[in-house]
Protein backbone atom coordinates (compact mmCIF):
# COMPACT_ATOMS: atom_id res chain seq x y z
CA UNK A 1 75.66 -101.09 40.72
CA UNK A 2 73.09 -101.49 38.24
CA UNK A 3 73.44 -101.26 34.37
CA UNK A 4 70.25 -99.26 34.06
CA UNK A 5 71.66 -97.20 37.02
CA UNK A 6 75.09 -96.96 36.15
CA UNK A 7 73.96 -95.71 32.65
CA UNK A 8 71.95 -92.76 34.11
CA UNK A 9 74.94 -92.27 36.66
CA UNK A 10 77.41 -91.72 33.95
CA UNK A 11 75.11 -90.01 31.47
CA UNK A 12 74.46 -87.66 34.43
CA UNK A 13 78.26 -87.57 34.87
CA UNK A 14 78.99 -86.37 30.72
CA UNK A 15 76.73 -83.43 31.46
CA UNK A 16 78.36 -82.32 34.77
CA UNK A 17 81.69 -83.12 33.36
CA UNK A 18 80.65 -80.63 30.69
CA UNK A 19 79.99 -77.49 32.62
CA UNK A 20 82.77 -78.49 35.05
CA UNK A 21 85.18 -78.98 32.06
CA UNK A 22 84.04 -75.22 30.70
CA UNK A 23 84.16 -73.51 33.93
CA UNK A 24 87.75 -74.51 34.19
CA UNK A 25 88.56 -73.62 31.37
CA UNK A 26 90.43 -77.14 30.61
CA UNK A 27 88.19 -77.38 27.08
CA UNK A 28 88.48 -74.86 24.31
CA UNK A 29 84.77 -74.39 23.01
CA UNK A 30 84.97 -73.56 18.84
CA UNK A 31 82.61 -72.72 16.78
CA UNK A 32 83.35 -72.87 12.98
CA UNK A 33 81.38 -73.20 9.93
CA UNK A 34 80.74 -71.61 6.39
CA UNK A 35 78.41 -69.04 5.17
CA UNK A 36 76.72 -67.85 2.42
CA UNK A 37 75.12 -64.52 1.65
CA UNK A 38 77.37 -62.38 4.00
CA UNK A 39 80.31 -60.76 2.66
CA UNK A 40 83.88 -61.43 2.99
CA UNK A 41 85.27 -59.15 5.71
CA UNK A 42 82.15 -59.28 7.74
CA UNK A 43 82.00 -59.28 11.50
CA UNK A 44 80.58 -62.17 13.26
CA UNK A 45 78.95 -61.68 16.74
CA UNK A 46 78.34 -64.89 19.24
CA UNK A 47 75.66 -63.55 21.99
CA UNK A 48 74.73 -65.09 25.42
CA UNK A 49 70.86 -66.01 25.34
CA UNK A 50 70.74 -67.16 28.74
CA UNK A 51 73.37 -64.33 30.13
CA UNK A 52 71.72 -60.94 29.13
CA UNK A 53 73.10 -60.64 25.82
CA UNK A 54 76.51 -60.33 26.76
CA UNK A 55 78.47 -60.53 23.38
CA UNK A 56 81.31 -63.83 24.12
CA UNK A 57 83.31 -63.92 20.91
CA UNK A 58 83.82 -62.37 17.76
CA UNK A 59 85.35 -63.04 14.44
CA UNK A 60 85.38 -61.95 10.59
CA UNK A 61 84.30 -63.85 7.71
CA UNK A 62 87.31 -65.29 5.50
CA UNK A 63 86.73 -66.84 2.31
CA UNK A 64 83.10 -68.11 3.41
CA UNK A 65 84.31 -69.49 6.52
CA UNK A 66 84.58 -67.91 10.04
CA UNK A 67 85.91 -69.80 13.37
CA UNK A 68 85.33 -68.65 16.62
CA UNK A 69 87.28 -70.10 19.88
CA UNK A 70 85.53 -69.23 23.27
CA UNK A 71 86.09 -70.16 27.14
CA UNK A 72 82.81 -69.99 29.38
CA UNK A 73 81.97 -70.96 32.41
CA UNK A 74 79.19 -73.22 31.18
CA UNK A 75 77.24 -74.56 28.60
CA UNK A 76 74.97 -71.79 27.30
CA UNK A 77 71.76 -71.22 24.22
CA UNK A 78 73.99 -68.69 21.78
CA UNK A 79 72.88 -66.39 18.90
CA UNK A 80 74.90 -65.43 15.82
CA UNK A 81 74.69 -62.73 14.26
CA UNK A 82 76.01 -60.72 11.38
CA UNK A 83 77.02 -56.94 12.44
CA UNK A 84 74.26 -54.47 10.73
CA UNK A 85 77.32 -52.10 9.13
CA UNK A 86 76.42 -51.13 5.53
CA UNK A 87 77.41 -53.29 2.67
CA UNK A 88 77.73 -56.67 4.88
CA UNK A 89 75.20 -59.02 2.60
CA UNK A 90 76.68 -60.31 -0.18
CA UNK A 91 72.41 -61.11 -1.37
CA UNK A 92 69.58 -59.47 0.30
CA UNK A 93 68.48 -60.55 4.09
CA UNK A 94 66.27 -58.75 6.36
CA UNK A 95 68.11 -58.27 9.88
CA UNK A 96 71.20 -59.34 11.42
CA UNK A 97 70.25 -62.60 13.10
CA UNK A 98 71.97 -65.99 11.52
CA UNK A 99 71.87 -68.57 13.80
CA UNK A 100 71.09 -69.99 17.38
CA UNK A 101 72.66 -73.11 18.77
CA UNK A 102 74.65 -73.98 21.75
CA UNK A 103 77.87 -73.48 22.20
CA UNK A 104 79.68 -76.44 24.63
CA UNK A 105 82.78 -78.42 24.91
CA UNK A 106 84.15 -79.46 21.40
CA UNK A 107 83.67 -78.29 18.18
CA UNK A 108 80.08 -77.13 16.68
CA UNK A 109 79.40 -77.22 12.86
CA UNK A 110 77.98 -74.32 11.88
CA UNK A 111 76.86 -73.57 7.86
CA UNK A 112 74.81 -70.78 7.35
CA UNK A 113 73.09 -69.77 4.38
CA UNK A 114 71.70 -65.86 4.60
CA UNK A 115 69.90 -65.95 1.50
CA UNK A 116 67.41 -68.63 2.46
CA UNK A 117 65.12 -67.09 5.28
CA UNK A 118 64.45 -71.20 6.15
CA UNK A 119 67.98 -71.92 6.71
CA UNK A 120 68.13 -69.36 10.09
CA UNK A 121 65.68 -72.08 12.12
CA UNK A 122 68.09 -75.16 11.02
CA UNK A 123 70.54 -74.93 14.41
CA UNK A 124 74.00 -76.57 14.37
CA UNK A 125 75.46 -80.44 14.59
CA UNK A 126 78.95 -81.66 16.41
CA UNK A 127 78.03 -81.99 19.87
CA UNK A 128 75.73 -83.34 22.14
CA UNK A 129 73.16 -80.77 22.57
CA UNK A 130 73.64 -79.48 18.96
CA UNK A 131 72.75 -82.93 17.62
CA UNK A 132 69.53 -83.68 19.16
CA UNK A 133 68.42 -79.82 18.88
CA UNK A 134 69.39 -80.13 14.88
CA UNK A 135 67.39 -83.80 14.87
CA UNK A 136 64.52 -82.00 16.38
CA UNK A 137 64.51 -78.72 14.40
CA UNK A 138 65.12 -80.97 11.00
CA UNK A 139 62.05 -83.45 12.06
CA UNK A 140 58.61 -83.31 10.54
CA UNK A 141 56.22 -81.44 12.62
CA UNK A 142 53.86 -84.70 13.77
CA UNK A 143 57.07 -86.15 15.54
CA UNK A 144 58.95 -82.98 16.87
CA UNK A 145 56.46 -83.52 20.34
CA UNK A 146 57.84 -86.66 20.85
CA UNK A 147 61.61 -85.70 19.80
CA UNK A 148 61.24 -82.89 22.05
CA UNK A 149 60.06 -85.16 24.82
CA UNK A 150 63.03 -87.63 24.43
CA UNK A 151 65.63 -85.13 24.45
CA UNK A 152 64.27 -83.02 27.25
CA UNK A 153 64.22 -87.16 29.18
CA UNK A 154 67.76 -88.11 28.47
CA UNK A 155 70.23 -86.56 30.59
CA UNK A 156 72.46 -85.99 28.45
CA UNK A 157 70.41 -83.49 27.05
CA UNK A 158 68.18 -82.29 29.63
CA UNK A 159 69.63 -78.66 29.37
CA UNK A 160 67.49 -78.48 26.38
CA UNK A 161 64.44 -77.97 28.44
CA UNK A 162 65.73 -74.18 29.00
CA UNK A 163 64.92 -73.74 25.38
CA UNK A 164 61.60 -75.58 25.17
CA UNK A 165 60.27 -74.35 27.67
CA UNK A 166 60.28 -70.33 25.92
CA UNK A 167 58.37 -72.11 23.26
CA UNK A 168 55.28 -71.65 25.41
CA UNK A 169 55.07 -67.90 26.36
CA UNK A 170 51.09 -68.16 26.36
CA UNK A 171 51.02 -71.36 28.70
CA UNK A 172 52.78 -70.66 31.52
CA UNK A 173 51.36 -73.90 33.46
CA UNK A 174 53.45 -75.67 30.67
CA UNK A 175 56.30 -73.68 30.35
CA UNK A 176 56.64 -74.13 34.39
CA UNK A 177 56.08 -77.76 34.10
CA UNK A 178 58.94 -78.01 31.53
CA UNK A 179 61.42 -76.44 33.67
CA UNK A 180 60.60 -78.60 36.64
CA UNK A 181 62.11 -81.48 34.71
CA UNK A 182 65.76 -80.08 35.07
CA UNK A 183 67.95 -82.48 36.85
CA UNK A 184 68.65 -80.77 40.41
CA UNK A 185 72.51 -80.12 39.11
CA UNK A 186 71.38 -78.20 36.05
CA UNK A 187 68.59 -76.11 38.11
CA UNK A 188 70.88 -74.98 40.59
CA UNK A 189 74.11 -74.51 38.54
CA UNK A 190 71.15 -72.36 36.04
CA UNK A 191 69.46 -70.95 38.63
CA UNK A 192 70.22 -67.06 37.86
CA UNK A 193 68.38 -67.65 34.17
CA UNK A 194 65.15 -69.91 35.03
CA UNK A 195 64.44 -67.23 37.40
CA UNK A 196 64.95 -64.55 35.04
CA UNK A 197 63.17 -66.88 32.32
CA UNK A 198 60.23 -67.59 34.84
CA UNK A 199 59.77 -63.83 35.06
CA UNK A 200 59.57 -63.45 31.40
CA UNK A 201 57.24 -66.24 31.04
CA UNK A 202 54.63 -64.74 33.56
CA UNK A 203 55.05 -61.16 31.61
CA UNK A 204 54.45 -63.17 28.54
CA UNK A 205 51.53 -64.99 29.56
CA UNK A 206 49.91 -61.91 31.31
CA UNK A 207 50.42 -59.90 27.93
CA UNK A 208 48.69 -62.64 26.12
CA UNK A 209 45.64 -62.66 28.25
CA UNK A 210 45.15 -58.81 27.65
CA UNK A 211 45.72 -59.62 24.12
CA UNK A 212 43.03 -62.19 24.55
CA UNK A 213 40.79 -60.02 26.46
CA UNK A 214 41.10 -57.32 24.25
CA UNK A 215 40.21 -59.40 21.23
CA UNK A 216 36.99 -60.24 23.18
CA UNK A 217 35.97 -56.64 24.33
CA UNK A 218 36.91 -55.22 20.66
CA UNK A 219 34.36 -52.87 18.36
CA UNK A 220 33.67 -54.51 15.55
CA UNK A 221 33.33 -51.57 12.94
CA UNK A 222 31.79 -53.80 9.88
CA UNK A 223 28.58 -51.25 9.08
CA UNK A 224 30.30 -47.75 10.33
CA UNK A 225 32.06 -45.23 8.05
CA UNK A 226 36.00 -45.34 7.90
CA UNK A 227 37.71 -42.49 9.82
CA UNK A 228 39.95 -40.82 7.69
CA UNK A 229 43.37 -40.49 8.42
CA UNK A 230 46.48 -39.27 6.60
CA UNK A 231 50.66 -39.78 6.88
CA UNK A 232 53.92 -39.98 4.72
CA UNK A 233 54.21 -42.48 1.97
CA UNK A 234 57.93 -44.34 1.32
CA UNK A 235 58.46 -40.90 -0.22
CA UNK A 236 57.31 -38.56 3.08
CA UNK A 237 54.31 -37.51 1.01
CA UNK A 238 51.57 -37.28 2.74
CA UNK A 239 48.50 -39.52 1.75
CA UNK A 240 45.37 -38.95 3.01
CA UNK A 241 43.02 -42.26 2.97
CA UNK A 242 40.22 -40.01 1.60
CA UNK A 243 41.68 -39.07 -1.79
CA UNK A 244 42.31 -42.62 -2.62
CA UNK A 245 38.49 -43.72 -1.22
CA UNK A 246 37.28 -40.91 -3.41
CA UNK A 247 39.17 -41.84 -6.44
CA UNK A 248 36.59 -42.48 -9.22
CA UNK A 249 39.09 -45.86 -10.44
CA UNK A 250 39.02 -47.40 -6.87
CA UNK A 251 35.83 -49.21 -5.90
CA UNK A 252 37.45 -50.85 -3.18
CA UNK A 253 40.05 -50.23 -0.59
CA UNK A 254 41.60 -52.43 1.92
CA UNK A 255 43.21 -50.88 4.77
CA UNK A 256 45.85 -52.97 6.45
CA UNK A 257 47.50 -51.95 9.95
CA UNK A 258 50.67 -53.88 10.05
CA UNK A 259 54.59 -53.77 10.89
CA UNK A 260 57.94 -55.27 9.82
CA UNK A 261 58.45 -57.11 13.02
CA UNK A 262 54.91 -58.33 13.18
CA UNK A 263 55.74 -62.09 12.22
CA UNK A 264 52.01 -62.84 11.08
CA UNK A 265 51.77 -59.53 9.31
CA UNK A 266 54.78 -60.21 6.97
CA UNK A 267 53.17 -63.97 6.42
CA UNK A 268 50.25 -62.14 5.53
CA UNK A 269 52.34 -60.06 2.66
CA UNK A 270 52.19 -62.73 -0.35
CA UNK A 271 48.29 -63.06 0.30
CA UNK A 272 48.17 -58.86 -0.47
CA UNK A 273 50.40 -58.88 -3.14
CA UNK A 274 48.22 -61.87 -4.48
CA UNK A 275 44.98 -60.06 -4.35
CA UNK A 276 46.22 -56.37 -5.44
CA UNK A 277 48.02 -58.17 -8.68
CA UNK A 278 44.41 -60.32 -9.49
CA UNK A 279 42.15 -57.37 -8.22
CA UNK A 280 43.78 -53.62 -8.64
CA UNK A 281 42.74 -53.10 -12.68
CA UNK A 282 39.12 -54.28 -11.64
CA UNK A 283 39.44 -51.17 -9.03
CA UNK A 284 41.09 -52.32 -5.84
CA UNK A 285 43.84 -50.51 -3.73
CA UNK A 286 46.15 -51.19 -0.45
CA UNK A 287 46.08 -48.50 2.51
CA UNK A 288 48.68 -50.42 4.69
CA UNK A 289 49.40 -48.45 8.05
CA UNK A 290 53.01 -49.62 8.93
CA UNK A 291 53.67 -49.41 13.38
CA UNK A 292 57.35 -49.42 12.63
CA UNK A 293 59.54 -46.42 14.53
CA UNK A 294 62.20 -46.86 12.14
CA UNK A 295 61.04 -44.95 8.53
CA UNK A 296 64.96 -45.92 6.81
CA UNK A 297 64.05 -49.94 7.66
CA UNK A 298 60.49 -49.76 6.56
CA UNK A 299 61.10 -47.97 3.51
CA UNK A 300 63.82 -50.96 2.73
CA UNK A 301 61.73 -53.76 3.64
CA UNK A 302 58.79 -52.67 1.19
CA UNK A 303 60.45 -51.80 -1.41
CA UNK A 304 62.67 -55.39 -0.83
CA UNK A 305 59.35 -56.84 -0.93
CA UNK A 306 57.89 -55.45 -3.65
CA UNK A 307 54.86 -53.87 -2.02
CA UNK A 308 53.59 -51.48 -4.61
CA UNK A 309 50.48 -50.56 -3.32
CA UNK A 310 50.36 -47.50 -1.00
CA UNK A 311 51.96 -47.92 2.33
CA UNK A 312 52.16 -44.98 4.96
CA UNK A 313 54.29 -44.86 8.43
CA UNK A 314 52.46 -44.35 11.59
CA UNK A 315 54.39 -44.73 14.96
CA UNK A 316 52.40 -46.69 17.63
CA UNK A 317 51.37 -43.43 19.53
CA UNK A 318 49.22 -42.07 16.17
CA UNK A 319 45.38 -41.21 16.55
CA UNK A 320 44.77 -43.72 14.01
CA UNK A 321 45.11 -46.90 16.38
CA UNK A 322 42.81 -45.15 18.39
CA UNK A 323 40.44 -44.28 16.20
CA UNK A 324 40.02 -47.52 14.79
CA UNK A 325 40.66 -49.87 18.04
CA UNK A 326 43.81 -51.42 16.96
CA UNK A 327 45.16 -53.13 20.01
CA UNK A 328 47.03 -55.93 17.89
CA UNK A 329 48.00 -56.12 14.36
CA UNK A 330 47.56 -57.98 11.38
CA UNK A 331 44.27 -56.15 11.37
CA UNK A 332 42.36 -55.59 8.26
CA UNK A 333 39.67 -53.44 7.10
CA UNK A 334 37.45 -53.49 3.56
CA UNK A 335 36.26 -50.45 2.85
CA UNK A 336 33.24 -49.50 0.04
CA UNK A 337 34.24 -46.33 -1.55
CA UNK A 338 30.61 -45.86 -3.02
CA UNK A 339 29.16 -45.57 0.65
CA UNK A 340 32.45 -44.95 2.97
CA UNK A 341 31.14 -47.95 4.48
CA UNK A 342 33.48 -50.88 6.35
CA UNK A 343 32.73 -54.31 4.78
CA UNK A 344 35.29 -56.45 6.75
CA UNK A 345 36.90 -56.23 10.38
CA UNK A 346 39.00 -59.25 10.91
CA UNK A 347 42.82 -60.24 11.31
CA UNK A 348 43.35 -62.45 8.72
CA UNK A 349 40.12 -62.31 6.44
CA UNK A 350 40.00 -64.96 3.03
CA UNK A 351 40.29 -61.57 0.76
CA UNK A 352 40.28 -63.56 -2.27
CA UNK A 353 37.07 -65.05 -1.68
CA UNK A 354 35.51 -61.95 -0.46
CA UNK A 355 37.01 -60.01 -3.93
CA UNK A 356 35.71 -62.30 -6.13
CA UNK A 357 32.11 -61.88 -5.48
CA UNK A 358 32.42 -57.93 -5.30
CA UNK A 359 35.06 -57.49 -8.20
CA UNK A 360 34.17 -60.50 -10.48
């Protein structure tokens, strides 16, 4: 035999011997780690990514640290999370989510730090997979293609495909390309979840053409008069967009459609607070139209944010998308209150630069 050929054979042989070695059962799999920012006391949940959610192990937080031991019938992409009863964070965090890793054969480091919203994307080290998904996560962004290309190459660590490949949910050609580079062992022994994952893909990548086509076929409104609208503040008072337009102190509003969950909407938060702390005294306000269906969260997250301007909850079936096109969000309108008029229609618009030539 070989060396080049015997050293695929037995690499192949570590991975099979992996899922073989979990499916009987022969190999306790633990998880243990510290954690910061989540009380002592707290319950710890290990989820199933690639088997609908179903929750494998649980444990409690004990002096920082937690340990979980698990048996499973194979290798599998796991989430952590931290159970959403009151009084569980220790510092503030938004959601319940610590962690994702995989949990296999041996023991997986696992230090979590809830206070530092980076720390969630930094996986887990001990084992195989762990290691070179930790190397990849930890690399600098110009050399994570070619990381990710390595790993998903080696068999030893082909299984991480699985997870690449859901990094593409707008290019399905890719995503399906990715997948097709699964040993023939790990395709059939994963069979149940690439099928499921292939069905998600093609929803995904469907959804993002509509999202594409709709950006396409979309009104612009820059010229036409704001439609006013009016909903409950953090306070469930009412606030109706044309007392604040018509407020002889505001020259300008901007009206921002937006929601907790929206990932570019909350990157877009520092950029408003930004503006409304350099521009409000010179006659600038916020209209921010939250999509959230949850008022107790949204009310939490702005105020945990610091989002003084006025913000006003409107559930995804309100007039107000329709009246002003919203089939996406960030979106963001500038409206004149001399005329009524809208001055900008864009997702992301440069508001600073735009501000300083009307509010100098």
């Amino acid at each position: 035999m070989g060396s080049v050929f015997k050293n695929k054979f037995l690499a192949a042989a570590m991975v099979l011997l992996a899922v073989v070695s979990c499916k009987n059962a022969s190999i306790d799999c633990v998880v243990k780690g510290t954690v910061r920012g989540v009380k002592d006391g707290a319950e710890l949940v290990l989820q199933d990514d690639w088997n609908k959610w179903k929750v494998i192990s649980t444990t409690k937080v004990e002096n920082g640290t937690f340990e979980f031991h698990s048996r499973i019938p194979a290798p599998t992409h796991v989430y952590l999370y931290a159970t959403n009863s009151e009084d569980v964070y220790a510092n503030p965090y938004d959601g319940g989510q610590l962690k994702d890793f995989f949990l296999e054969p041996g023991t997986v480091i696992v230090d979590v730090h809830a206070e530092d919203e980076d720390d969630i994307a930094t996986g887990a080290t001990g084992t195989v997979l762990n290691d070179a998904f930790h190397k990849i996560l930890a690399a600098d962004p110009d050399v994570r293609e070619a990381l990710w290309e390595e790993a998903i190459n080696d068999e030893q660590t082909n299984l991480l495909a699985l997870v690449r490949a859901d990094d593409f949910p707008d290019d399905l050609t890719r995503a399906s390309e990715i997948l097709d580079r699964l040993s023939p062992d790990l395709a059939k022994a994963y069979k149940k979840y690439i099928s499921t994952l292939k069905k998600s893909l093609v929803r995904r990548a469907e959804a993002a053409e509509r999202r594409k086509n709709a950006i396409e076929e979309e009104i612009n409104l820059v010229g036409q008069h704001y439609i006013d609208m009016e909903y409950p503040n953090t306070e469930d008072i009412p606030v109706r967009l044309s007392a604040v337009v018509d407020d002889p102190d505001i020259r300008y509003v901007i009206l921002d459609f937006w929601a907790t969950w929206c990932l570019p909407c909350v990157e877009s938060i520092p950029m408003l607070k930004e503006v409304y702390a350099k521009y409000h005294d010179k006659g600038l306000e916020i209209y921010s139209i939250s999509q959230d269906s949850k008022a107790k969260e949204w009310k939490a997250f702005v105020e945990e944010n610091e989002m003084i301007w006025i913000n006003v909850l409107a559930n995804s079936g309100s007039k107000v998308y329709k009246d002003y096109g919203i089939e996406f969000i960030p979106r963001v309108f500038l409206i004149d209150c001399q005329t009524g008029e809208i001055l900008v229609h864009e997702s992301r618009p440069d508001l600073d630069t735009i501000l300083a030539e009307l509010l100098p």
